[in-house]
C-alpha atoms as a PDB file:
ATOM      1  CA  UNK A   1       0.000   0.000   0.000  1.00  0.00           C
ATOM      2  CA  UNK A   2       3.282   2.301   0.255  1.00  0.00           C
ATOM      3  CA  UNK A   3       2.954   2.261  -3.503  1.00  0.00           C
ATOM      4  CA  UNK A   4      -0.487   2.298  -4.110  1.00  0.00           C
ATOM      5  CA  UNK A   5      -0.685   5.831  -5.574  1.00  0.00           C
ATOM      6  CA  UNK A   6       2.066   4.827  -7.741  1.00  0.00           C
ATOM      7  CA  UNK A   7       0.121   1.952  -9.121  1.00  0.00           C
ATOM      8  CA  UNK A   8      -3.528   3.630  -9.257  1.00  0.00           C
ATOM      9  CA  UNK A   9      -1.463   6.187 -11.336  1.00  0.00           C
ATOM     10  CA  UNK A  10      -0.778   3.490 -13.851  1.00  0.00           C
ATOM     11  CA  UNK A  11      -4.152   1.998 -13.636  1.00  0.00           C
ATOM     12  CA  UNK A  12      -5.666   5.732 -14.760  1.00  0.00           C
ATOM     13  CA  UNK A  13      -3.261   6.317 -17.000  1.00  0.00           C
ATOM     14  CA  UNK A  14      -4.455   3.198 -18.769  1.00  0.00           C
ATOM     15  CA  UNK A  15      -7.521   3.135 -18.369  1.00  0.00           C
ATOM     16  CA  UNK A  16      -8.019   6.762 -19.900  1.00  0.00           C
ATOM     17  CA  UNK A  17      -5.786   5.514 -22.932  1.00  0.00           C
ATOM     18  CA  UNK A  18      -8.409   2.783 -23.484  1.00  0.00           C
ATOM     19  CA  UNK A  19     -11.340   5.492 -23.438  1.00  0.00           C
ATOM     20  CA  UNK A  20      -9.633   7.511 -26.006  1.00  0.00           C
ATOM     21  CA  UNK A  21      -9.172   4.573 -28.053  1.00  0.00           C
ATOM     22  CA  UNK A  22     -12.805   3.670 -27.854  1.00  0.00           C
ATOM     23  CA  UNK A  23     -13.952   6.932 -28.983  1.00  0.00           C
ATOM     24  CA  UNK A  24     -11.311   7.754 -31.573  1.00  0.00           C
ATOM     25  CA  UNK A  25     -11.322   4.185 -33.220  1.00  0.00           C
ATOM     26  CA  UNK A  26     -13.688   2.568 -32.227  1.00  0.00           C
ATOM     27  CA  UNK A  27     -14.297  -1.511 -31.833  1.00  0.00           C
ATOM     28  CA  UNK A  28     -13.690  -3.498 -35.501  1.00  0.00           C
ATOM     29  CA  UNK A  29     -16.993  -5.096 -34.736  1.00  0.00           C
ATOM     30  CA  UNK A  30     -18.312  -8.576 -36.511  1.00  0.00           C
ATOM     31  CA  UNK A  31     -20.672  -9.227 -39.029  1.00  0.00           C
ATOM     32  CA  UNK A  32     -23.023 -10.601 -35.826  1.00  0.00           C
ATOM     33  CA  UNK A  33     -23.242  -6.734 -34.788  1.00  0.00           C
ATOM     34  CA  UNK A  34     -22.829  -5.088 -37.920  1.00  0.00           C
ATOM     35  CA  UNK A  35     -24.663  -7.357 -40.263  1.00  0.00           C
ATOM     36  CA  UNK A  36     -23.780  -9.517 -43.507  1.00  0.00           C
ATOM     37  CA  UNK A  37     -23.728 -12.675 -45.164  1.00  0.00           C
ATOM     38  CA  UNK A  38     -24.372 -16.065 -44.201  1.00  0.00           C
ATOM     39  CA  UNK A  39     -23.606 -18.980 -46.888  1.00  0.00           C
ATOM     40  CA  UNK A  40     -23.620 -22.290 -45.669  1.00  0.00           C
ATOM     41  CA  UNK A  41     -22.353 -24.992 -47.723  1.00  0.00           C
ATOM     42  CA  UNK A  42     -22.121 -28.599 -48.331  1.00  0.00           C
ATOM     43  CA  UNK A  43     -18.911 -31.389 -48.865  1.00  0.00           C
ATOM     44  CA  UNK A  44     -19.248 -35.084 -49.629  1.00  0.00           C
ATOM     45  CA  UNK A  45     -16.209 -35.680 -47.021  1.00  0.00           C
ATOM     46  CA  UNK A  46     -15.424 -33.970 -44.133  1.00  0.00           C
ATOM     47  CA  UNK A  47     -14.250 -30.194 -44.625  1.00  0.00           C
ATOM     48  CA  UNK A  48     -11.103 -28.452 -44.424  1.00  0.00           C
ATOM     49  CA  UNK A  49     -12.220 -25.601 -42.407  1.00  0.00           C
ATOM     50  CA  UNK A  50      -8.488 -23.474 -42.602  1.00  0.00           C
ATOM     51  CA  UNK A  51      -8.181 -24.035 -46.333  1.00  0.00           C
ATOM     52  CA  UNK A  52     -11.847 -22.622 -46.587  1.00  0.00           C
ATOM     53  CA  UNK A  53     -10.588 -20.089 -44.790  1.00  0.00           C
ATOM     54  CA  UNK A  54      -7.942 -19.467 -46.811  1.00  0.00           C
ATOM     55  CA  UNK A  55      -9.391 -19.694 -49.867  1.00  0.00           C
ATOM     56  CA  UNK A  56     -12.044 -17.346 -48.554  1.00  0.00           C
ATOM     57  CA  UNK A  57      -9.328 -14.834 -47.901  1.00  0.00           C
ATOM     58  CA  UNK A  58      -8.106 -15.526 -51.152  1.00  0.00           C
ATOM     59  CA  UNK A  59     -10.631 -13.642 -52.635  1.00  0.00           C
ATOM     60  CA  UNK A  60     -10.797 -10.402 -50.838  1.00  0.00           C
ATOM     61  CA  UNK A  61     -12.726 -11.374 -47.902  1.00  0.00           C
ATOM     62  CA  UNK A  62     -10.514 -11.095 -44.840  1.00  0.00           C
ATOM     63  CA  UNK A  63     -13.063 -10.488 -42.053  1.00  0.00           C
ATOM     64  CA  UNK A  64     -14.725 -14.079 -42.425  1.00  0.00           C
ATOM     65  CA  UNK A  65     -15.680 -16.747 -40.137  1.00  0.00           C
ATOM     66  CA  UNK A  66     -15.546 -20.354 -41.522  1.00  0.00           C
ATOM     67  CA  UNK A  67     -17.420 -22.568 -38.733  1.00  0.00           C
ATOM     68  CA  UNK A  68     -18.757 -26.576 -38.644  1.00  0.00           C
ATOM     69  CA  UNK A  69     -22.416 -26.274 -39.013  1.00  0.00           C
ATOM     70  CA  UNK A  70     -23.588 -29.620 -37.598  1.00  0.00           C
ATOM     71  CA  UNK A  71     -22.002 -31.916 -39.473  1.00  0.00           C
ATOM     72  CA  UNK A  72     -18.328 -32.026 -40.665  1.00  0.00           C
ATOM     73  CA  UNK A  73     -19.190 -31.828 -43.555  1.00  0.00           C
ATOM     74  CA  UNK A  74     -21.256 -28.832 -43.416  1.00  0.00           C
ATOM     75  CA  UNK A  75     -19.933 -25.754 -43.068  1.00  0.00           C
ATOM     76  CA  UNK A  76     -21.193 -22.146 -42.299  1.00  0.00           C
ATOM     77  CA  UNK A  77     -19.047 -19.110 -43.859  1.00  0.00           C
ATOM     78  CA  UNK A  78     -19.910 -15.249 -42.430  1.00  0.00           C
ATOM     79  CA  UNK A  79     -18.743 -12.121 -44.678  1.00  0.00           C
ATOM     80  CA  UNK A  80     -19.154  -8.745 -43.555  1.00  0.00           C
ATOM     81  CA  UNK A  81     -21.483  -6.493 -46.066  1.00  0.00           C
ATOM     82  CA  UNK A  82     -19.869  -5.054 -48.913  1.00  0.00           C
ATOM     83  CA  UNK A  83     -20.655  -2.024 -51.003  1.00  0.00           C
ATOM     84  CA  UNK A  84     -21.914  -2.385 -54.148  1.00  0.00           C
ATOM     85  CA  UNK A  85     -22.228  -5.939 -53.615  1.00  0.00           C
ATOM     86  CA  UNK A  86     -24.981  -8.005 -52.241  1.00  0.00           C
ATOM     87  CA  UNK A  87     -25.180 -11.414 -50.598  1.00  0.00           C
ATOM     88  CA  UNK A  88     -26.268 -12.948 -53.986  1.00  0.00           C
ATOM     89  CA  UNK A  89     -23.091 -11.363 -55.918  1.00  0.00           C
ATOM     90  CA  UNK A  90     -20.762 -12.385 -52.567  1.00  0.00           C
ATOM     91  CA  UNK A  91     -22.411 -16.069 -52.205  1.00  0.00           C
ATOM     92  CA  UNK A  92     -21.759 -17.100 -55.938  1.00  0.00           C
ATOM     93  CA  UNK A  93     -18.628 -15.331 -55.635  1.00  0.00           C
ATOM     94  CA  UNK A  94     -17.694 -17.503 -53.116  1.00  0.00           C
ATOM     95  CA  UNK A  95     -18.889 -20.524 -54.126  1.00  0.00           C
ATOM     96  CA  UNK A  96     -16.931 -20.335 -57.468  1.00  0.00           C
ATOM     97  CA  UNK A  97     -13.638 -20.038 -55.448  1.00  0.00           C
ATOM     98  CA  UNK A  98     -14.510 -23.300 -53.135  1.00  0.00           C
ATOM     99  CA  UNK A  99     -15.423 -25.355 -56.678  1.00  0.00           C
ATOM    100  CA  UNK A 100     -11.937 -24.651 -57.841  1.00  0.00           C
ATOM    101  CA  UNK A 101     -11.078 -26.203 -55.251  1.00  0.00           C
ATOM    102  CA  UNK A 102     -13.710 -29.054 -55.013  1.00  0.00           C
ATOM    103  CA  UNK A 103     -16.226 -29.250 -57.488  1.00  0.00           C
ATOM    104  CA  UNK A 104     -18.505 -31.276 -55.257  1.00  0.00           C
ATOM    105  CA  UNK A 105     -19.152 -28.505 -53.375  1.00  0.00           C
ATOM    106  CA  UNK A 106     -23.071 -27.517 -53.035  1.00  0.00           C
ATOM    107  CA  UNK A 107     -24.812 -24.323 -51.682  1.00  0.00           C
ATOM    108  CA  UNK A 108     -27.387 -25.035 -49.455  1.00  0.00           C
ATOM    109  CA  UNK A 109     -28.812 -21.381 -47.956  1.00  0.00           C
ATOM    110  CA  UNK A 110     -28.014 -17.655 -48.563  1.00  0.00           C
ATOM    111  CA  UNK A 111     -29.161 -15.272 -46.171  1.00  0.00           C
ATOM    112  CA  UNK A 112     -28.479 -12.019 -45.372  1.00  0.00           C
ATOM    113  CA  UNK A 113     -28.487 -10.800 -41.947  1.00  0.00           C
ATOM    114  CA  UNK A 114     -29.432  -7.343 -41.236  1.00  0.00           C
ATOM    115  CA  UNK A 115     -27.681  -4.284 -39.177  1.00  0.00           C
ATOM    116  CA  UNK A 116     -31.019  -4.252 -36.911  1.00  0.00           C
ATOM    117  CA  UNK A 117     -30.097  -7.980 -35.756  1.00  0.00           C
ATOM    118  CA  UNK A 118     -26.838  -6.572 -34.883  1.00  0.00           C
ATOM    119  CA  UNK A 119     -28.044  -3.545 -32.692  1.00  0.00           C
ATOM    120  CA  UNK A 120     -30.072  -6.194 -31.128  1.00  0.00           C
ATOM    121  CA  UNK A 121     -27.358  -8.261 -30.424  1.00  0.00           C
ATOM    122  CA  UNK A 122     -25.231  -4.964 -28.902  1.00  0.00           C
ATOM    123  CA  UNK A 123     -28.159  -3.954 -26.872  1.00  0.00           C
ATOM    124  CA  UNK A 124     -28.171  -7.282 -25.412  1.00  0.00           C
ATOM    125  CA  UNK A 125     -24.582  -7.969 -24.555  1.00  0.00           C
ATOM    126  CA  UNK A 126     -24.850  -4.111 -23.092  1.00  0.00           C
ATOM    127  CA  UNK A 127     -28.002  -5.346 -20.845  1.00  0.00           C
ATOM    128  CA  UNK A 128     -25.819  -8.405 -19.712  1.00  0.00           C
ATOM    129  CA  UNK A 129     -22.796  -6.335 -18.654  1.00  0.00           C
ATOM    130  CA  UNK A 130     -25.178  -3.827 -17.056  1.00  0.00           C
ATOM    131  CA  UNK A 131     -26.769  -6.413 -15.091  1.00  0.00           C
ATOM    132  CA  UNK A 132     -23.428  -8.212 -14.204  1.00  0.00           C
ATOM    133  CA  UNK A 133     -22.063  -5.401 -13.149  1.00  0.00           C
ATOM    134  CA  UNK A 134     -25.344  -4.633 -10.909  1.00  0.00           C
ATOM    135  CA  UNK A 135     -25.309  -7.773  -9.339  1.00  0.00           C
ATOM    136  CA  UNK A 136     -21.826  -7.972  -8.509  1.00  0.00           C
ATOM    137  CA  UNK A 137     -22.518  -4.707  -6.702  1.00  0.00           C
ATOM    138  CA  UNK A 138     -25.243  -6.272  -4.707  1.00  0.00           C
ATOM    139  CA  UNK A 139     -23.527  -9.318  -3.590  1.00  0.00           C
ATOM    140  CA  UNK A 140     -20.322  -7.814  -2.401  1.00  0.00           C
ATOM    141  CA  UNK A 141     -22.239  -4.861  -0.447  1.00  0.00           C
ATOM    142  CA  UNK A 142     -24.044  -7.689   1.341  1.00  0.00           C
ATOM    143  CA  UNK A 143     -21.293  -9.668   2.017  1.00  0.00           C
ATOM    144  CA  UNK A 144     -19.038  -6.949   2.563  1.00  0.00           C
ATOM    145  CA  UNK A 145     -20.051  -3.364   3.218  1.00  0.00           C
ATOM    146  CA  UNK A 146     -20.232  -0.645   0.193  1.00  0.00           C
ATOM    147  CA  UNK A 147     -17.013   0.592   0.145  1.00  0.00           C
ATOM    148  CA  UNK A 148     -15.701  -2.435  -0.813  1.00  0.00           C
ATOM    149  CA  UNK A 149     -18.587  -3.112  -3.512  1.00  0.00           C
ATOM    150  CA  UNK A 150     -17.687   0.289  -4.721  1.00  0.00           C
ATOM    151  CA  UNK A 151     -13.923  -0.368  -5.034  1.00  0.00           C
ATOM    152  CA  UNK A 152     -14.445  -4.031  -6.350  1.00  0.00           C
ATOM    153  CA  UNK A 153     -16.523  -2.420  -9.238  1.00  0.00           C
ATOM    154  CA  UNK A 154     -14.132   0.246  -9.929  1.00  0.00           C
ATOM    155  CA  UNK A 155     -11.705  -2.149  -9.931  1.00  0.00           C
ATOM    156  CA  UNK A 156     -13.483  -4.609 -12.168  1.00  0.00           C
ATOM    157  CA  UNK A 157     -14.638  -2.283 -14.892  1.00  0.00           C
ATOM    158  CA  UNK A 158     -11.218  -1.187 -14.724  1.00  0.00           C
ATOM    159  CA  UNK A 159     -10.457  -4.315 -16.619  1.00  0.00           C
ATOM    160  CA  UNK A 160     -13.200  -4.136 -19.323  1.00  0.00           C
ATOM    161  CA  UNK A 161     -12.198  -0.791 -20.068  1.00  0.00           C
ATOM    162  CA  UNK A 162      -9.012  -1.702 -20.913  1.00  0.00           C
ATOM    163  CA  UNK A 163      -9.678  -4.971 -22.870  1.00  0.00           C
ATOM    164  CA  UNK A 164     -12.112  -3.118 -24.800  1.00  0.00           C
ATOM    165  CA  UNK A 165      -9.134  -0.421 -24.985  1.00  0.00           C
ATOM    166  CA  UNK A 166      -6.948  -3.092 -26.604  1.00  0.00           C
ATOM    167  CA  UNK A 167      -9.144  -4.222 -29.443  1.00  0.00           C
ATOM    168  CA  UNK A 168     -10.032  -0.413 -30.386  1.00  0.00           C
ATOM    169  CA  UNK A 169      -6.541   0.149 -30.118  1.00  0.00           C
ATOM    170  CA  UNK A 170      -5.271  -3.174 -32.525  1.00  0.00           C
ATOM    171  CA  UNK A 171      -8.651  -3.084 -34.440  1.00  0.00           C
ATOM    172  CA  UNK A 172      -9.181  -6.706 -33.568  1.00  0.00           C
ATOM    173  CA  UNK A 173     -12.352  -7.924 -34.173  1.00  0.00           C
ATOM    174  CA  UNK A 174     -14.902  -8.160 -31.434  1.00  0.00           C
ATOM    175  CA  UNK A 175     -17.448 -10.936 -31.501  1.00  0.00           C
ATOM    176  CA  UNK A 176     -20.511 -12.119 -29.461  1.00  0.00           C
ATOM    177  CA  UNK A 177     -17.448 -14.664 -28.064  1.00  0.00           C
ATOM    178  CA  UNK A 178     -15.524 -11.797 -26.818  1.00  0.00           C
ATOM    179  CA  UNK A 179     -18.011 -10.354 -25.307  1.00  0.00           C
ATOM    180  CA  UNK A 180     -18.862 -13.590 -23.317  1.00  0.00           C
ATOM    181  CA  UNK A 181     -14.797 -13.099 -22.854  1.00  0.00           C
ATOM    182  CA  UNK A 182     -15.503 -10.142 -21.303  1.00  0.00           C
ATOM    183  CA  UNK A 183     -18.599 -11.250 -18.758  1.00  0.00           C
ATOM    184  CA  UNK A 184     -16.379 -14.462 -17.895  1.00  0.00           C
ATOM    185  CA  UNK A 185     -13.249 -11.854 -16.487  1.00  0.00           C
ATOM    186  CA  UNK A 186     -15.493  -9.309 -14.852  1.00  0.00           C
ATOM    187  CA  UNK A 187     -16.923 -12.831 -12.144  1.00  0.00           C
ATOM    188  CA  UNK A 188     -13.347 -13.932 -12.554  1.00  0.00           C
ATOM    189  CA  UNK A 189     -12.050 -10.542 -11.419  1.00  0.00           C
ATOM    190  CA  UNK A 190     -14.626 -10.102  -8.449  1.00  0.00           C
ATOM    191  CA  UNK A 191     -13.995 -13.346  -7.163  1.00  0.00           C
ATOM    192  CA  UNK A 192     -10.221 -12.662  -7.057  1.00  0.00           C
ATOM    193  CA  UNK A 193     -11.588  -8.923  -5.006  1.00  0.00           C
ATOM    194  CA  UNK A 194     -13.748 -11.200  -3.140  1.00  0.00           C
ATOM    195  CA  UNK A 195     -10.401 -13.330  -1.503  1.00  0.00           C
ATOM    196  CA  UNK A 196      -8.807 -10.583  -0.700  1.00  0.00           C
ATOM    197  CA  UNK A 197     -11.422  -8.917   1.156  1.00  0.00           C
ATOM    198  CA  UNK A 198     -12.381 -11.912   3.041  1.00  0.00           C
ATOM    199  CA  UNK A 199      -8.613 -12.041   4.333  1.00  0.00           C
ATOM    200  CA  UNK A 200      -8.711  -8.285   5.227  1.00  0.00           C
ATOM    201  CA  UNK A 201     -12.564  -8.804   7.130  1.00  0.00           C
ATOM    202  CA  UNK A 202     -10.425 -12.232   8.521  1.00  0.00           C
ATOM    203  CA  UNK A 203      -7.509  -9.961   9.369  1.00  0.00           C
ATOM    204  CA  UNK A 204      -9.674  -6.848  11.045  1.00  0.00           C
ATOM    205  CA  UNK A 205     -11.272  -9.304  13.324  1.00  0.00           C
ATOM    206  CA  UNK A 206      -8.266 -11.458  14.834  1.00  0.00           C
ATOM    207  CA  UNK A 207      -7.372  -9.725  18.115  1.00  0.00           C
ATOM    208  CA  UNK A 208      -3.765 -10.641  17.734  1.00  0.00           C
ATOM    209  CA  UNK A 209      -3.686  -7.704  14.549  1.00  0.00           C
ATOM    210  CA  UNK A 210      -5.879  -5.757  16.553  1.00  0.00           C
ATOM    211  CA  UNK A 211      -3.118  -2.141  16.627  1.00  0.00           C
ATOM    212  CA  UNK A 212      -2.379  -3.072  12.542  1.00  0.00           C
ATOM    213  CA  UNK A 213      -3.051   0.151  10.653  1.00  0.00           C
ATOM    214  CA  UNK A 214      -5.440   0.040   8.100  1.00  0.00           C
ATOM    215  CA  UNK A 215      -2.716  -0.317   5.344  1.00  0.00           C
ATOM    216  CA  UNK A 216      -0.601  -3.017   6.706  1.00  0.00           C
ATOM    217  CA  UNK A 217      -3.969  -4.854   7.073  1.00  0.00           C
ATOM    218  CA  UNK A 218      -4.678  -4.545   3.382  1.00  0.00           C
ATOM    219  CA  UNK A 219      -0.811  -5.875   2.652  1.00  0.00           C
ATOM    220  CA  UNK A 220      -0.694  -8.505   5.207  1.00  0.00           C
ATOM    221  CA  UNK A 221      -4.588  -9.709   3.126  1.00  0.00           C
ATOM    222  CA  UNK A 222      -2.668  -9.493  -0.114  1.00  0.00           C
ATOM    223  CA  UNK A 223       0.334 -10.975   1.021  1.00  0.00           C
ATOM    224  CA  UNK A 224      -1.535 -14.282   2.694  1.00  0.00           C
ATOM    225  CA  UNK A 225      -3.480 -14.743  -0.471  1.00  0.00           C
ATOM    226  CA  UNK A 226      -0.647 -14.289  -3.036  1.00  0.00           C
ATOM    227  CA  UNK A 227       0.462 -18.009  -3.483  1.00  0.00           C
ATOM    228  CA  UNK A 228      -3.133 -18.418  -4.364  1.00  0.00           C
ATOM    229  CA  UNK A 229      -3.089 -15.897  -6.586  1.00  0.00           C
ATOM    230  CA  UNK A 230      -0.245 -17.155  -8.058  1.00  0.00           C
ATOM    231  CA  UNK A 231      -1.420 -20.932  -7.998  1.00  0.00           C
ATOM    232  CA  UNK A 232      -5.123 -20.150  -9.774  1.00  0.00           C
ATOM    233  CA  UNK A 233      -3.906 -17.661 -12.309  1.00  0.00           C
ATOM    234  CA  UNK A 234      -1.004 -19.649 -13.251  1.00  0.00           C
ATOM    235  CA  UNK A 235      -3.153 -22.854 -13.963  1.00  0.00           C
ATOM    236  CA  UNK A 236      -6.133 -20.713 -15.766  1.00  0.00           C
ATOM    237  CA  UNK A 237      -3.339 -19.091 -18.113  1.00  0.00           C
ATOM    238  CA  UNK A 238      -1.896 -22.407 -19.300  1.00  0.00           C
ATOM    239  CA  UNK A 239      -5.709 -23.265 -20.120  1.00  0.00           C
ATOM    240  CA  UNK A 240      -6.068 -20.068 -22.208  1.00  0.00           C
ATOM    241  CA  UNK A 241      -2.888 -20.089 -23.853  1.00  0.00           C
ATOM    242  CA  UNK A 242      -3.304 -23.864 -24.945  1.00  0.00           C
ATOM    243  CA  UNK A 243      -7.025 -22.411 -26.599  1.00  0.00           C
ATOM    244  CA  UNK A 244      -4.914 -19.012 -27.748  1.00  0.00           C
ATOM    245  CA  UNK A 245      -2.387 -21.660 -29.541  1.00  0.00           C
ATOM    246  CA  UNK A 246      -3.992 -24.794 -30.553  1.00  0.00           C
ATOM    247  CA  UNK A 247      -7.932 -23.333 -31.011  1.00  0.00           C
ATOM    248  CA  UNK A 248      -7.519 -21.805 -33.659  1.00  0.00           C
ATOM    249  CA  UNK A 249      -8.958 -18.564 -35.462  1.00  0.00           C
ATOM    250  CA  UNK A 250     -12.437 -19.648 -33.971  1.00  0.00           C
ATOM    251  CA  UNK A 251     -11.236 -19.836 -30.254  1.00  0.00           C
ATOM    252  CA  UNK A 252      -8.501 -16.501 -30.870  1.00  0.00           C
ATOM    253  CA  UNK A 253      -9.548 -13.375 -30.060  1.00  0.00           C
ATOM    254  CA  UNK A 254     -11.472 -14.890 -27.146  1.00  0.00           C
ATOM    255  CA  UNK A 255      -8.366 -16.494 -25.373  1.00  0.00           C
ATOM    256  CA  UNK A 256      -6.623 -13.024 -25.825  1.00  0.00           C
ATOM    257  CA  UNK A 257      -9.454 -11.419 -24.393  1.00  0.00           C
ATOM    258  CA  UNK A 258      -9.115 -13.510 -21.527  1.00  0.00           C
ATOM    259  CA  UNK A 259      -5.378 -13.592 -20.928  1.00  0.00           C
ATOM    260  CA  UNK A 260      -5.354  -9.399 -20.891  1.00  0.00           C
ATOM    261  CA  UNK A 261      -8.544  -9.622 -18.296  1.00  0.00           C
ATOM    262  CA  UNK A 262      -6.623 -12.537 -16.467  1.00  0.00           C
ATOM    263  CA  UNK A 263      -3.179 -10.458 -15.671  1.00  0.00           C
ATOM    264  CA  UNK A 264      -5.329  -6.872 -15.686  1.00  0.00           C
ATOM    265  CA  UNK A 265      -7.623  -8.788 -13.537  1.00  0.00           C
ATOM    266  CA  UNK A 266      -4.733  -9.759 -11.086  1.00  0.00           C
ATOM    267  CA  UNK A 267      -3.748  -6.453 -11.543  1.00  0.00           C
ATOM    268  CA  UNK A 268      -6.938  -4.836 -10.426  1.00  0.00           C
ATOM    269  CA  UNK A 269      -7.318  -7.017  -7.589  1.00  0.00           C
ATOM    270  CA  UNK A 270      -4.279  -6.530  -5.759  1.00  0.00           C
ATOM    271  CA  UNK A 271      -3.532  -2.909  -6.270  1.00  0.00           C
ATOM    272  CA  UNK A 272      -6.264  -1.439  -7.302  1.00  0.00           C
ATOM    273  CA  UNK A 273      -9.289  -2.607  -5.322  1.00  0.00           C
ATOM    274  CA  UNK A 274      -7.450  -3.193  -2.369  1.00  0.00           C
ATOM    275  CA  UNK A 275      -6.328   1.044  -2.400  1.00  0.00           C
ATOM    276  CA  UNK A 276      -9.410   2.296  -3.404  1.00  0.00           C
ATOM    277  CA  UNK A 277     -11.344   0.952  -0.441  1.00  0.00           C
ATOM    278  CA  UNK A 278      -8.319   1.579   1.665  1.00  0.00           C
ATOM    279  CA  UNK A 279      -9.128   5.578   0.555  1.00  0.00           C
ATOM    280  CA  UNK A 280     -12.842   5.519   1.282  1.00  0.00           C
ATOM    281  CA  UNK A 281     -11.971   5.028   4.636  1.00  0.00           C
ATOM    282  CA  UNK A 282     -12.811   0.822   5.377  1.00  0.00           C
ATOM    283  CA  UNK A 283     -11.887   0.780   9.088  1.00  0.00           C
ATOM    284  CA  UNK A 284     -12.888  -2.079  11.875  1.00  0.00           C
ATOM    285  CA  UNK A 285     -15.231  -0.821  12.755  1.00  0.00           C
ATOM    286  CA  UNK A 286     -17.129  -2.116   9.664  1.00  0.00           C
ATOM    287  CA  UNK A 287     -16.075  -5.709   9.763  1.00  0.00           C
ATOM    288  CA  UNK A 288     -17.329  -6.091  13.492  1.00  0.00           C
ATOM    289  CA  UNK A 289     -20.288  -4.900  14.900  1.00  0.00           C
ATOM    290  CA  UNK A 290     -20.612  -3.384  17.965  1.00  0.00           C
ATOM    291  CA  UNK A 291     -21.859  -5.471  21.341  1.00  0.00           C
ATOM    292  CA  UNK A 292     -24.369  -3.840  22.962  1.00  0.00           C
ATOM    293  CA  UNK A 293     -23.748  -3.644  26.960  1.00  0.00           C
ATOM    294  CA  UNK A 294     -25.270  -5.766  29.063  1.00  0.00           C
ATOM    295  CA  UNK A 295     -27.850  -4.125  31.185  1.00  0.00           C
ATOM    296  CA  UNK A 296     -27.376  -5.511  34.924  1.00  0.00           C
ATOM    297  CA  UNK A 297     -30.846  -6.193  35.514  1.00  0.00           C
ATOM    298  CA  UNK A 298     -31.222  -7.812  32.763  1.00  0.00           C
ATOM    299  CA  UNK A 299     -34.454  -5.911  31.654  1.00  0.00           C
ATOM    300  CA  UNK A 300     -36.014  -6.538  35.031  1.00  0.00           C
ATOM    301  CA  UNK A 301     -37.620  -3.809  36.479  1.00  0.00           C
ATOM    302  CA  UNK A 302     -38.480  -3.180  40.632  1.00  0.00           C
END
C-alpha cells in the first residue's frame, strides 16, 4: 500500500488511454453486430475448415468466419457487407472459389443478416454487462459493506475498459465470443476482489492484529493470499494459452481477451481494489459490529 498511488497512477493512465481509443477508433466489430452474409455450404467428405478459410481470404474477404455447421461436412461461412455488392453477388462469388477447389461442393442457404439484428445483439450484450455489473454490486455490499462493492466495481470495470481499450486500439475484431470473454473476467475478477477482502474482514477481526493500521492490514490480506493468486492464475493461463495456440482462429480473439482480463484482472485485484477501499476510509469498525452492553438487571424492572 506504500505504492499504491504509484500503481492507481498506472491503472488511470491506462484506463483513460483505453477510453480515447474507444472513442477515436472505435471496436472493428463482426458481421453478428454489424450485419452480412451467411452462406452455408455442403462437402461429400469432411471439410477443411483453414483451407476454406484461406481460400475465402483468397478472394478479398478477410473479415470471415468459416465454422462446422452440424455436421463435418457442413460448413457455415460469415462475410461482412460489402458495397456495391450483395449477398447474392458475394455467395456465388464464393462458391466459385470453393469449386476450384472441389467441385462437389453444393450451396445449401443464402441469407443475409441485417444491421437491426446486430443492434439487437449490442443492446443485449450491453443489458448483460449492465446487469453483471449490478449484481456484482449487490452481492459484495451484502457480504461486505459498500465501500468495498464500490472499489471491487471500480476495480473490475477497470479491466473491461481496458480490454475493450486493446481491441479499439489493434482493431481486432470483437465478436458475441468476446463479449462472453468479457462477462467471464469481470466474475473472474470479483472473485479474485472477493479473496482478498475476506482475508482483510479475517484480518480486522483477529485480536492478535488488533493495533495493525489500516494499510498493513490490506498488505498482510494481499500478502496471505498471493500463493493463491499465483497458484489459480497460473493454472487458468496455461488453459487459455493452450485455446490461444492450438484453437484456432475460432477460439482466438477470445483467449486473448481472456489472458489481458486474467493479468489486468490480477492487476486490479491486488492494487487497485485493495487502495481504493483503503481511501474511502474501510476501518474495523465495519467488519465487526458493535456489542451492545449488558444491562445488569437484565431488563427486570423493581
Amino acid at each position: 500500500m506504500r505504492h499504491a498511488l504509484i500503481f492507481n497512477a498506472i491503472s488511470a493512465l491506462t484506463f483513460v488511454l483505453a477510453v480515447f481509443f474507444l472513442f477515436s477508433k472505435g471496436l472493428h466489430l463482426s458481421i453478428e453486430f454489424t450485419g452480412g452474409t451467411v452462406i452455408e455450404v455442403a462437402y461429400s467428405k469432411p471439410a477443411n475448415i483453414e483451407g476454406i478459410r484461406k481460400t475465402v481470404e483468397g478472394i478479398g474477404y478477410t473479415d470471415n468466419q468459416v465454422t462446422n455447421f452440424g455436421t463435418a461436412q457442413d460448413v457455415m461461412i460469415r462475410l461482412p457487407a460489402k458495397k456495391g455488392e450483395n449477398s447474392n453477388a458475394q455467395s456465388a462469388t464464393v462458391l466459385k472459389a470453393l469449386q476450384q477447389q472441389d467441385p462437389d461442393v453444393q450451396l445449401k442457404r443464402t441469407e443475409f443478416v441485417g444491421p437491426q439484428v446486430g443492434d439487437e445483439l449490442a443492446h443485449d450484450g450491453l443489458m448483460a454487462l449492465l446487469f453483471v455489473v449490478i449484481g456484482i454490486v449487490i452481492y459484495l455490499a451484502i457480504r461486505f459493506e459498500w465501500k468495498y462493492a464500490v472499489a471491487a466495481i471500480i476495480a473490475n470495470l477497470h479491466d473491461v475498459v481496458i480490454i475493450l481499450g486493446f481491441f479499439a486500439f489493434f482493431q481486432w475484431e470483437f465478436s458475441l465470443t468476446v463479449l462472453a470473454a468479457i462477462l467471464a473476467v469481470l466474475g473472474y475478477s470479483v472473485n479474485e476482489s472477493v479473496v482478498v477482502f475476506d482475508r482483510v474482514r479475517e484480518t480486522f477481526r483477529d485480536r492478535r492484529f488488533g493495533k495493525l493500521a489500516v494499510s498493513d492490514v490490506m498488505n498482510h490480506a494481499i500478502t496471505s493470499t498471493i500463493s493463491r493468486t499465483i497458484i489459480t492464475h497460473g493454472s487458468t493461463e496455461i488453459m487459455v494459452l493452450s485455446m490461444f495456440v492450438f484453437g484456432g482462429p475460432a477460439l482466438h480473439y477470445f483467449a486473448l481477451a481472456l489472458t489481458i482480463g486474467i493479468l489486468f484482472g490480477i492487476y486490479s485485484s491486488v492494487f487497485v481494489a485493495a487502495a481504493v477501499a483503503m481511501w474511502l476510509g474501510v476501518k474495523r469498525e465495519d467488519m465487526i459490529k458493535p456489542v451492545k452492553e449488558k444491562d445488569e438487571t437484565d431488563g427486570a424492572v423493581v
